[in-house]
N, C-alpha and C. Protein backbone atom coordinates (compact mmCIF):
# COMPACT_ATOMS: atom_id res chain seq x y z
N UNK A 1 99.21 155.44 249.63
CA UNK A 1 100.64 155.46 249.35
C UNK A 1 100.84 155.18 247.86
N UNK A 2 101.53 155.87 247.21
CA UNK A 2 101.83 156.16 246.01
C UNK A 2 102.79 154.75 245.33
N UNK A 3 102.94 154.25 244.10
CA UNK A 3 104.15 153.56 244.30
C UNK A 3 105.56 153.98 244.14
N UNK A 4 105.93 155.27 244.06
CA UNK A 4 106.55 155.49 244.03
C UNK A 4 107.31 155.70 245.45
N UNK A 5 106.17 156.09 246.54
CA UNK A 5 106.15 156.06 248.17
C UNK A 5 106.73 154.89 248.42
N UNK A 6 105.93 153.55 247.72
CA UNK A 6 105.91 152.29 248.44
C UNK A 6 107.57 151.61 247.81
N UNK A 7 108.15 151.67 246.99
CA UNK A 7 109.25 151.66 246.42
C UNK A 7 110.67 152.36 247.27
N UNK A 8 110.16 153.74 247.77
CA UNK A 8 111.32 154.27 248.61
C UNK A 8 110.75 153.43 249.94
N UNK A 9 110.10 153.55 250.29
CA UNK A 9 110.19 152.72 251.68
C UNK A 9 110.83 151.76 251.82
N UNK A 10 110.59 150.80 250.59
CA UNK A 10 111.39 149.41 250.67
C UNK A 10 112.78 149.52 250.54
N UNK A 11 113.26 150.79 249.55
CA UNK A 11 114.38 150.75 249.39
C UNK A 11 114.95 151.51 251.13
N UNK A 12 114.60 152.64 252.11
CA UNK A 12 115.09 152.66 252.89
C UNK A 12 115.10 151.61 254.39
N UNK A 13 114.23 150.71 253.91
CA UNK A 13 114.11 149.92 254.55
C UNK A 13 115.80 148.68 254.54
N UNK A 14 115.95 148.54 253.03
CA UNK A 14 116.40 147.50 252.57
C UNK A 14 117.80 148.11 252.72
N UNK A 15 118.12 149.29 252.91
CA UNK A 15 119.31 150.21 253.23
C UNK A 15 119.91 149.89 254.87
N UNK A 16 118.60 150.32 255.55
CA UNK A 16 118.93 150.13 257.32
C UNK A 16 118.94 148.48 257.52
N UNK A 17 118.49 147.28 256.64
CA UNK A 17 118.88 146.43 257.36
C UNK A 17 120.21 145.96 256.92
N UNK A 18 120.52 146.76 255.61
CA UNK A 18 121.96 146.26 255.10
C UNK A 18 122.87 146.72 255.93
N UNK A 19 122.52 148.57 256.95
CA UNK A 19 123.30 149.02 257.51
C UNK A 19 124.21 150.02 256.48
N UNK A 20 123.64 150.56 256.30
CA UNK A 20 124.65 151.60 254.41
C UNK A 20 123.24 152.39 254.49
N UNK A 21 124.81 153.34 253.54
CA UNK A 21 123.75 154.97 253.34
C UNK A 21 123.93 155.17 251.66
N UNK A 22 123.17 155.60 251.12
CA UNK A 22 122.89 155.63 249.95
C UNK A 22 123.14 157.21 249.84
N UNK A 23 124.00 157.18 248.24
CA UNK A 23 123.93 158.25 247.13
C UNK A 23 123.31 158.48 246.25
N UNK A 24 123.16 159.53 245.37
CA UNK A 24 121.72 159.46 244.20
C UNK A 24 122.63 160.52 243.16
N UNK A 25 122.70 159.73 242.36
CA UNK A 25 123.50 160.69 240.94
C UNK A 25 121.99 160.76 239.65
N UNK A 26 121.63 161.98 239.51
CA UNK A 26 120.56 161.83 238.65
C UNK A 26 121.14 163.12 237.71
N UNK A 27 120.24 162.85 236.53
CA UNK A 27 120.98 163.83 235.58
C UNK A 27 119.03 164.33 234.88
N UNK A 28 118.50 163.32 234.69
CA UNK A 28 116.81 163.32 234.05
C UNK A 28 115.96 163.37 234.96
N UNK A 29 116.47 162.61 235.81
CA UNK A 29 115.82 162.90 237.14
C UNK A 29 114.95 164.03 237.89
N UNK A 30 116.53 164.80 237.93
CA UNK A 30 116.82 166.09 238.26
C UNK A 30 115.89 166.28 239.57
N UNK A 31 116.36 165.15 240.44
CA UNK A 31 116.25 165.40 241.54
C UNK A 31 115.30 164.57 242.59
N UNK A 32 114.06 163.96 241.56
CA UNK A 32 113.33 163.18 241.72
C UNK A 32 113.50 161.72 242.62
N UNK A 33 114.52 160.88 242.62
CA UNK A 33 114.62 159.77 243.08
C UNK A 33 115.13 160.17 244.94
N UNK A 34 115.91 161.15 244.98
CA UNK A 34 116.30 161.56 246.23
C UNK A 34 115.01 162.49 246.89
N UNK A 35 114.42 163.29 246.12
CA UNK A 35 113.22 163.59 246.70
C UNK A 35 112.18 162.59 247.11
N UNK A 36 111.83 161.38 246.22
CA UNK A 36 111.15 160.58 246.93
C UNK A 36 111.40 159.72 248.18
N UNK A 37 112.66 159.83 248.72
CA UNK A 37 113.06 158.91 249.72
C UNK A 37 113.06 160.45 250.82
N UNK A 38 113.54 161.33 250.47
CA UNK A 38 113.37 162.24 251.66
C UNK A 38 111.96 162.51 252.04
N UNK A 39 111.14 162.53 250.69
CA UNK A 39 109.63 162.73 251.38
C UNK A 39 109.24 161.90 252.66
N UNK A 40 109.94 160.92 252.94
CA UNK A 40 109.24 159.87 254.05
C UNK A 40 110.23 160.23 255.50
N UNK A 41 109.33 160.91 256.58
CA UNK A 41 110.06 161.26 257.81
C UNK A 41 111.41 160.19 258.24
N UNK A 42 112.08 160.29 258.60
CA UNK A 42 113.50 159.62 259.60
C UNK A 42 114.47 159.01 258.06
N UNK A 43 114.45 159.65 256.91
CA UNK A 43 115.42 159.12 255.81
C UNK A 43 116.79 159.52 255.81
N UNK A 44 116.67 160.91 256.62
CA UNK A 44 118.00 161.21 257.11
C UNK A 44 119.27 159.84 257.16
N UNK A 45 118.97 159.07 258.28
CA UNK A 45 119.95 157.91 258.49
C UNK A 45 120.43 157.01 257.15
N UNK A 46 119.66 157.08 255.82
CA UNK A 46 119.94 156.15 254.78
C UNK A 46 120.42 157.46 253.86
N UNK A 47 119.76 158.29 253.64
CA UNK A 47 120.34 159.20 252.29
C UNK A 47 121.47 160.13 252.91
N UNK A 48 122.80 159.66 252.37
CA UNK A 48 123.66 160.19 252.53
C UNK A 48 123.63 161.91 251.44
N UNK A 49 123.72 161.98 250.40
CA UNK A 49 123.60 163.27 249.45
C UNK A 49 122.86 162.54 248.23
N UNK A 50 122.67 163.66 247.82
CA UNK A 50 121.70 163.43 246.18
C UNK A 50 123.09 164.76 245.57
N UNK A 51 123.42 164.04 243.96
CA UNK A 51 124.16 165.16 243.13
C UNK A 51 122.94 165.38 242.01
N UNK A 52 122.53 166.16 241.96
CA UNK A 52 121.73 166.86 240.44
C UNK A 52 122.74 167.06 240.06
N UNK A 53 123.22 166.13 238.01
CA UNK A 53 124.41 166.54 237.61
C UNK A 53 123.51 166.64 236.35
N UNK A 54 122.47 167.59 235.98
CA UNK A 54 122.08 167.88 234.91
C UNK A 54 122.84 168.39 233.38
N UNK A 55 123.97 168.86 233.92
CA UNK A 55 125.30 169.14 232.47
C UNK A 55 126.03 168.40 232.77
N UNK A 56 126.73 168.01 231.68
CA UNK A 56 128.15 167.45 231.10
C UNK A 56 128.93 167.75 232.33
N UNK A 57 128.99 168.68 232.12
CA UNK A 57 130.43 169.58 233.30
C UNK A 57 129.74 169.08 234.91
N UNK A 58 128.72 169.25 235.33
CA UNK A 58 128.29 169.04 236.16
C UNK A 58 128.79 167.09 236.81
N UNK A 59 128.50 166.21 235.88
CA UNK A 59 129.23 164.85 235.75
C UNK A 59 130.03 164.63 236.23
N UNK A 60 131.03 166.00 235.59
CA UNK A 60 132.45 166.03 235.67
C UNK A 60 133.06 166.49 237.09
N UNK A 61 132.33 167.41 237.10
CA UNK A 61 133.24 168.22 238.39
C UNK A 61 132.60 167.62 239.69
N UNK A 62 131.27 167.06 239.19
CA UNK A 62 130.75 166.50 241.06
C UNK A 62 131.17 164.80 241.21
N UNK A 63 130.84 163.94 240.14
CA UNK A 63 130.88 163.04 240.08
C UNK A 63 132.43 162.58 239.47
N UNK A 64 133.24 163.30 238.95
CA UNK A 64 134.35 162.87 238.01
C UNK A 64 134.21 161.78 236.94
N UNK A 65 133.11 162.09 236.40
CA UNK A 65 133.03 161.21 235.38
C UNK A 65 134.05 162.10 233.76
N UNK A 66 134.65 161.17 233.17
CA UNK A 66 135.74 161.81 232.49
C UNK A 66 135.15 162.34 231.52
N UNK A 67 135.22 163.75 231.42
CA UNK A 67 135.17 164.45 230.10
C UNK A 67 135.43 163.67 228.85
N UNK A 68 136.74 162.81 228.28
CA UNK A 68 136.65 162.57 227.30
C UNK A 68 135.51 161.04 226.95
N UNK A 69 135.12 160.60 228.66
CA UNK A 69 134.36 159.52 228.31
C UNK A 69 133.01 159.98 227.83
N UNK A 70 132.24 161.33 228.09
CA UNK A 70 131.30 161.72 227.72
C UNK A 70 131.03 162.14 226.62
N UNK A 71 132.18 162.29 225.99
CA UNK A 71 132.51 162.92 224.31
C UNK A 71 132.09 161.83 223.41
N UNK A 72 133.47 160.59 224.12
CA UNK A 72 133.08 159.68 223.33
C UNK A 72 131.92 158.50 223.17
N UNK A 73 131.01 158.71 224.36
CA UNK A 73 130.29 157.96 224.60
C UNK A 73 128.49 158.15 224.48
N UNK A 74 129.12 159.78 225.19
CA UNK A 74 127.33 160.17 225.12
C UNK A 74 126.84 160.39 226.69
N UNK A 75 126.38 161.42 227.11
CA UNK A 75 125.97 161.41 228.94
C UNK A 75 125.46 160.48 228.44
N UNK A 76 124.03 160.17 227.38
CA UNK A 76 123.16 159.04 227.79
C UNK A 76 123.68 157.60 227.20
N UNK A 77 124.35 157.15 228.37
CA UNK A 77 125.27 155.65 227.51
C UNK A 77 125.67 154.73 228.81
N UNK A 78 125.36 153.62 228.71
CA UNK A 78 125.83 152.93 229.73
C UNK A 78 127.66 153.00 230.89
N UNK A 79 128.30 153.03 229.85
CA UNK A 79 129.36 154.17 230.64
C UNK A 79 128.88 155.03 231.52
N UNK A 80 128.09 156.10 230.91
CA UNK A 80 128.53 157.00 231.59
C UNK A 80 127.61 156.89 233.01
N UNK A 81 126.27 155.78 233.30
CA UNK A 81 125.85 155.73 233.88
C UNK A 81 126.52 154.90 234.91
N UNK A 82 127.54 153.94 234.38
CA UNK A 82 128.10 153.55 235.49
C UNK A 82 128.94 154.11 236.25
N UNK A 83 129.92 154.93 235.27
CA UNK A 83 130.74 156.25 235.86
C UNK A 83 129.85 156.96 236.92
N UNK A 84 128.82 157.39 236.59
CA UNK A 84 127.82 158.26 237.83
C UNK A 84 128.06 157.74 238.86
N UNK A 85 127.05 156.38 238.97
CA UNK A 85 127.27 155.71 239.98
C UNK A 85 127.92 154.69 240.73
N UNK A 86 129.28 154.84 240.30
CA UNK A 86 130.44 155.10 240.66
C UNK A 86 130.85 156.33 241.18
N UNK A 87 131.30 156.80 241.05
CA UNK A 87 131.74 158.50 241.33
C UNK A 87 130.55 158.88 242.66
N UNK A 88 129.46 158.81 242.41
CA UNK A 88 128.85 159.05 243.78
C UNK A 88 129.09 158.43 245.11
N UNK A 89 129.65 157.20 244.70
CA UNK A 89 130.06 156.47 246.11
C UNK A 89 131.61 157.45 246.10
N UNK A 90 132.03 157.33 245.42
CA UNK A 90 133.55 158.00 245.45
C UNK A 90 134.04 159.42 245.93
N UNK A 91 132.65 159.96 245.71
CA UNK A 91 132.19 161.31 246.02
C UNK A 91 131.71 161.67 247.55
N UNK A 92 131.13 160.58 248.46
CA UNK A 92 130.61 160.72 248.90
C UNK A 92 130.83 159.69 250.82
N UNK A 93 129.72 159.53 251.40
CA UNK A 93 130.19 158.78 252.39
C UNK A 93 129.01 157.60 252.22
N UNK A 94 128.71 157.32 250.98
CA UNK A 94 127.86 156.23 251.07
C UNK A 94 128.25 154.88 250.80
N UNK A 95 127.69 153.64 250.96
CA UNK A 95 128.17 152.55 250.07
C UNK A 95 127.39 152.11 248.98
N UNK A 96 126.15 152.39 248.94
CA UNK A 96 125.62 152.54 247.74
C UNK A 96 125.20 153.31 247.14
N UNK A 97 125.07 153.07 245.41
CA UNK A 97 124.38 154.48 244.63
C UNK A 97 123.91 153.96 243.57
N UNK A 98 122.72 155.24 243.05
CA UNK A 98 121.90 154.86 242.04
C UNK A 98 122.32 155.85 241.07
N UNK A 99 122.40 155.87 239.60
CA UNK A 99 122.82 156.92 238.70
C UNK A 99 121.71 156.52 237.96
N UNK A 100 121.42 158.08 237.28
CA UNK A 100 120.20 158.09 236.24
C UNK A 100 120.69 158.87 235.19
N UNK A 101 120.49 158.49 233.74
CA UNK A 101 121.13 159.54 232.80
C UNK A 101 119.86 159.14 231.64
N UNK A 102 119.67 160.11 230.63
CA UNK A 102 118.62 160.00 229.94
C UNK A 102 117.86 161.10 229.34
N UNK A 103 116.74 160.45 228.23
CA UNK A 103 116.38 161.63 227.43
C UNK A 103 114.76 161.64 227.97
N UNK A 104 114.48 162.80 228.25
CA UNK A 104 113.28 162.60 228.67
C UNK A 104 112.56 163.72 227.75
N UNK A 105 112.76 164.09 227.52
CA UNK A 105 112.02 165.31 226.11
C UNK A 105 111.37 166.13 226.08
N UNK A 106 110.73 166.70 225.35
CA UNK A 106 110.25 166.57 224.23
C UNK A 106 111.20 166.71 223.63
N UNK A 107 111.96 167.62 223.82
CA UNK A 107 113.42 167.72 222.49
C UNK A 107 114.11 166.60 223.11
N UNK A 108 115.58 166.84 222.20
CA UNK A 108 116.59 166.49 222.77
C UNK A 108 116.92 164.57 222.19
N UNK A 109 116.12 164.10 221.36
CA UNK A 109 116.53 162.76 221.11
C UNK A 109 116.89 162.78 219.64
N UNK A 110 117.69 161.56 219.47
CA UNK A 110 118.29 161.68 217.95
C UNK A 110 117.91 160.33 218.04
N UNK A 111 118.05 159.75 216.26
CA UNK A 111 117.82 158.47 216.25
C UNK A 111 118.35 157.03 216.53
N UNK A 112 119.86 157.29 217.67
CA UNK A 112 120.23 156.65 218.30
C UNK A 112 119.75 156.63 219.49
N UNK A 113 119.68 157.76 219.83
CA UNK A 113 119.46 157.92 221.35
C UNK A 113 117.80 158.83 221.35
N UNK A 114 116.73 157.85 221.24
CA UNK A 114 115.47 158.78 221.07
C UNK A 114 114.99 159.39 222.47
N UNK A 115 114.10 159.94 222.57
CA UNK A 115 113.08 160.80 223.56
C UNK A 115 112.43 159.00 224.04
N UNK A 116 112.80 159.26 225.54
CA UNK A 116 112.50 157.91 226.69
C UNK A 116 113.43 156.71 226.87
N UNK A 117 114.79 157.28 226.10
CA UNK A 117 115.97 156.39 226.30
C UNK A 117 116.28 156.77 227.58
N UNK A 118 116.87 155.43 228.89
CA UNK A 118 117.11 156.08 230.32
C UNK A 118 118.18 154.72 230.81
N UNK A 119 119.64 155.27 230.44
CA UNK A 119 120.43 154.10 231.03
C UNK A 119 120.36 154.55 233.08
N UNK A 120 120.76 153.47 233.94
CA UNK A 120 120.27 153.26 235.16
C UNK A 120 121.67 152.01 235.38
N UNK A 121 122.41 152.94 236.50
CA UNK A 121 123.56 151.81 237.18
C UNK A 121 123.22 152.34 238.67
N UNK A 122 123.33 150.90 239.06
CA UNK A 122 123.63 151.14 240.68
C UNK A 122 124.95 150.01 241.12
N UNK A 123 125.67 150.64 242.15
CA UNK A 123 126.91 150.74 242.55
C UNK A 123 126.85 150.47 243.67
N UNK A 124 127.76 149.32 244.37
CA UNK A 124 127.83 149.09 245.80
C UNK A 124 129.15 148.81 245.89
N UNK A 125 130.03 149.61 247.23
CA UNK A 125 131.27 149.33 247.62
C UNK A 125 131.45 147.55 247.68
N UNK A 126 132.68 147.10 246.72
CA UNK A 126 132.88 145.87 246.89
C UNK A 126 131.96 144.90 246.10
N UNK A 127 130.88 145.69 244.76
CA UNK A 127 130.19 144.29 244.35
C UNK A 127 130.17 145.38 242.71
N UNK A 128 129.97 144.32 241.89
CA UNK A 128 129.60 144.69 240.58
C UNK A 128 129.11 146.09 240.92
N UNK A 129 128.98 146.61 239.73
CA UNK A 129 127.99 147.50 239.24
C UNK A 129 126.80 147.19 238.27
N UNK A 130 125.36 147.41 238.98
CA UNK A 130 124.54 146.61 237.88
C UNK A 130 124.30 147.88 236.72
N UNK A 131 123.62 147.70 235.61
CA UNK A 131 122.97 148.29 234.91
C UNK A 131 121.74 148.09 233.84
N UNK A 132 120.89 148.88 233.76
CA UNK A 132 119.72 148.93 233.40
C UNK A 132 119.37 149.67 231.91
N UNK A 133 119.02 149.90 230.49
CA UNK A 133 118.87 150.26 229.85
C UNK A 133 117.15 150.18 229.34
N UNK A 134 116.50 151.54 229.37
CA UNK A 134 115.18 151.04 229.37
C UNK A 134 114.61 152.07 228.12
N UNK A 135 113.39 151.94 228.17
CA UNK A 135 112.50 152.53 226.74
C UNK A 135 111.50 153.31 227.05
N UNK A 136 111.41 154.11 227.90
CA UNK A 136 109.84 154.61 228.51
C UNK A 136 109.14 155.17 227.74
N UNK A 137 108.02 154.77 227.59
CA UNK A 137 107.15 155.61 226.75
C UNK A 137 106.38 156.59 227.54
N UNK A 138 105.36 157.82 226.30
CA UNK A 138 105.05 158.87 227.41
C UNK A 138 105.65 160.51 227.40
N UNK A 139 104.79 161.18 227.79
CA UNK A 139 105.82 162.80 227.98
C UNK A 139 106.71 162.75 229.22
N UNK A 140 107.41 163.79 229.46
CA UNK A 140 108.60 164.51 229.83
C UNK A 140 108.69 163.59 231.55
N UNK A 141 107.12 163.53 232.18
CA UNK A 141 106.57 163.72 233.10
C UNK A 141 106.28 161.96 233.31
N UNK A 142 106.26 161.62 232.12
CA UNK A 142 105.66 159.96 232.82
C UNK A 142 107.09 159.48 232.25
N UNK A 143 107.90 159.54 231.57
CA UNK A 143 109.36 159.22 231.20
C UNK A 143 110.23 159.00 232.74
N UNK A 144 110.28 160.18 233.46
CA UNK A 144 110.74 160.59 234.70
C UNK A 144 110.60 159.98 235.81
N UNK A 145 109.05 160.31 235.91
CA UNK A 145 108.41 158.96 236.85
C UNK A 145 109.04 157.55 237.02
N UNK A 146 108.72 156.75 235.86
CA UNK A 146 109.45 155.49 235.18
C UNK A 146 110.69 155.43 235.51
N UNK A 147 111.71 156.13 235.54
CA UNK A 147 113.33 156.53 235.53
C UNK A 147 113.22 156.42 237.23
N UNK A 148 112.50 156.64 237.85
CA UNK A 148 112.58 156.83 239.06
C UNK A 148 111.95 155.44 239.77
N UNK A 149 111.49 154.90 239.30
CA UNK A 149 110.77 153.91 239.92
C UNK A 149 111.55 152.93 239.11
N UNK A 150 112.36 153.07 238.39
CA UNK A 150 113.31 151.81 237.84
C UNK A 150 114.41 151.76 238.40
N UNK A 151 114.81 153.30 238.93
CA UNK A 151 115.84 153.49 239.55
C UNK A 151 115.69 152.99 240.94
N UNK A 152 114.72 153.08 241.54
CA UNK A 152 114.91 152.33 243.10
C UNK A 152 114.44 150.93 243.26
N UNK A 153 113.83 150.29 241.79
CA UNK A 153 113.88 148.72 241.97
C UNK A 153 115.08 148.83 241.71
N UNK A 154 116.16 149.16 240.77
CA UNK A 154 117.44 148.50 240.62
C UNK A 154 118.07 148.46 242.02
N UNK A 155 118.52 150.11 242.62
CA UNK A 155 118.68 149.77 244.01
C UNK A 155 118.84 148.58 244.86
N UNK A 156 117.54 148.83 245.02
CA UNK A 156 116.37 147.49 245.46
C UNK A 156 117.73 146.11 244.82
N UNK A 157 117.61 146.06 244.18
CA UNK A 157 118.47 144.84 243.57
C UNK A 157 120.15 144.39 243.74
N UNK A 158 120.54 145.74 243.98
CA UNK A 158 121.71 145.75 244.23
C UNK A 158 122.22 145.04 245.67
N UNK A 159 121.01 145.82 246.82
CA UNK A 159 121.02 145.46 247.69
C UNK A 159 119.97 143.96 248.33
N UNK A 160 120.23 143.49 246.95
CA UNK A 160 119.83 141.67 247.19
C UNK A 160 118.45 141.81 247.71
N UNK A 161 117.61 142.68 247.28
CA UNK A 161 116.10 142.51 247.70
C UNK A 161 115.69 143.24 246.37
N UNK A 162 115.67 143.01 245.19
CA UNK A 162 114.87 143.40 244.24
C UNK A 162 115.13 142.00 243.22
N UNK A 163 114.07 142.11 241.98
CA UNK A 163 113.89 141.16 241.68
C UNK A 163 114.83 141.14 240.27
């Protein structure tokens, strides 16, 4: 078992005893964090939808995260990661959610926002919103990974079993 295996387990584990179904807003992802929890037979009952919101517009129209907040902020910005995951519960029939936004590269980083910048909010009906700002080092491929396995300890955390 992979840890990335052993990570979704806990997190669908830590889902069915909370009794809640989980959303997945990924943008770097692109698809990754909801694929690892479906890889494991009977996830149906915890993963409510996964949004791939890989564009701007995409943010916007699935998640409603505000156009002018992305202008002024940046997809990759703690805003807008909380907006994600936000908007996925809002979007959706879950009570919790994980949002991923970020540069995973090779292009695409400036010297604010470099190649392995990866803000990370997770969202639960009725409690804060946490958030995560991290540094991954690495190509396109181990950046992603990382984003994904940070993304379901936070989870993990939201739902009072991560550290």
């Amino acid at each position: 078992m992979t840890d990335l295996s052993a990570k979704a387990q806990a997190v669908l584990a830590a889902c069915r005893r909370a009794g809640v179904m989980a959303a997945f807003a990924e943008s770097c992802t692109g698809g990754m964090i909801t694929a690892c929890l479906t890889d494991i037979g009977g996830s149906s009952d915890v993963v409510e939808r996964g949004f791939v919101t890989y564009s701007n517009a995409a943010k916007t129209e699935m998640l409603g995260v505000s156009a002018a907040l992305i202008e002024t902020e940046g997809a990759v910005s703690e805003p807008v990661a909380r907006a994600m995951a936000e908007g996925a519960i809002a979007n959706s029939l879950a009570s919790v959610a994980v949002a991923v936004t970020g540069v995973a590269g090779p292009s695409g980083g400036t010297p604010t926002k470099p190649v392995g910048l990866v803000e990370i909010a997770a969202a639960r009906r009725g409690a804060a919103t946490l958030h995560e700002r991290h540094m991954f080092p690495g190509d396109r491929a181990a950046v992603r990974r990382a984003a994904t396995a940070a993304a379901l300890d936070l989870l993990l955390r939201q739902l009072g079993e991560g550290r």
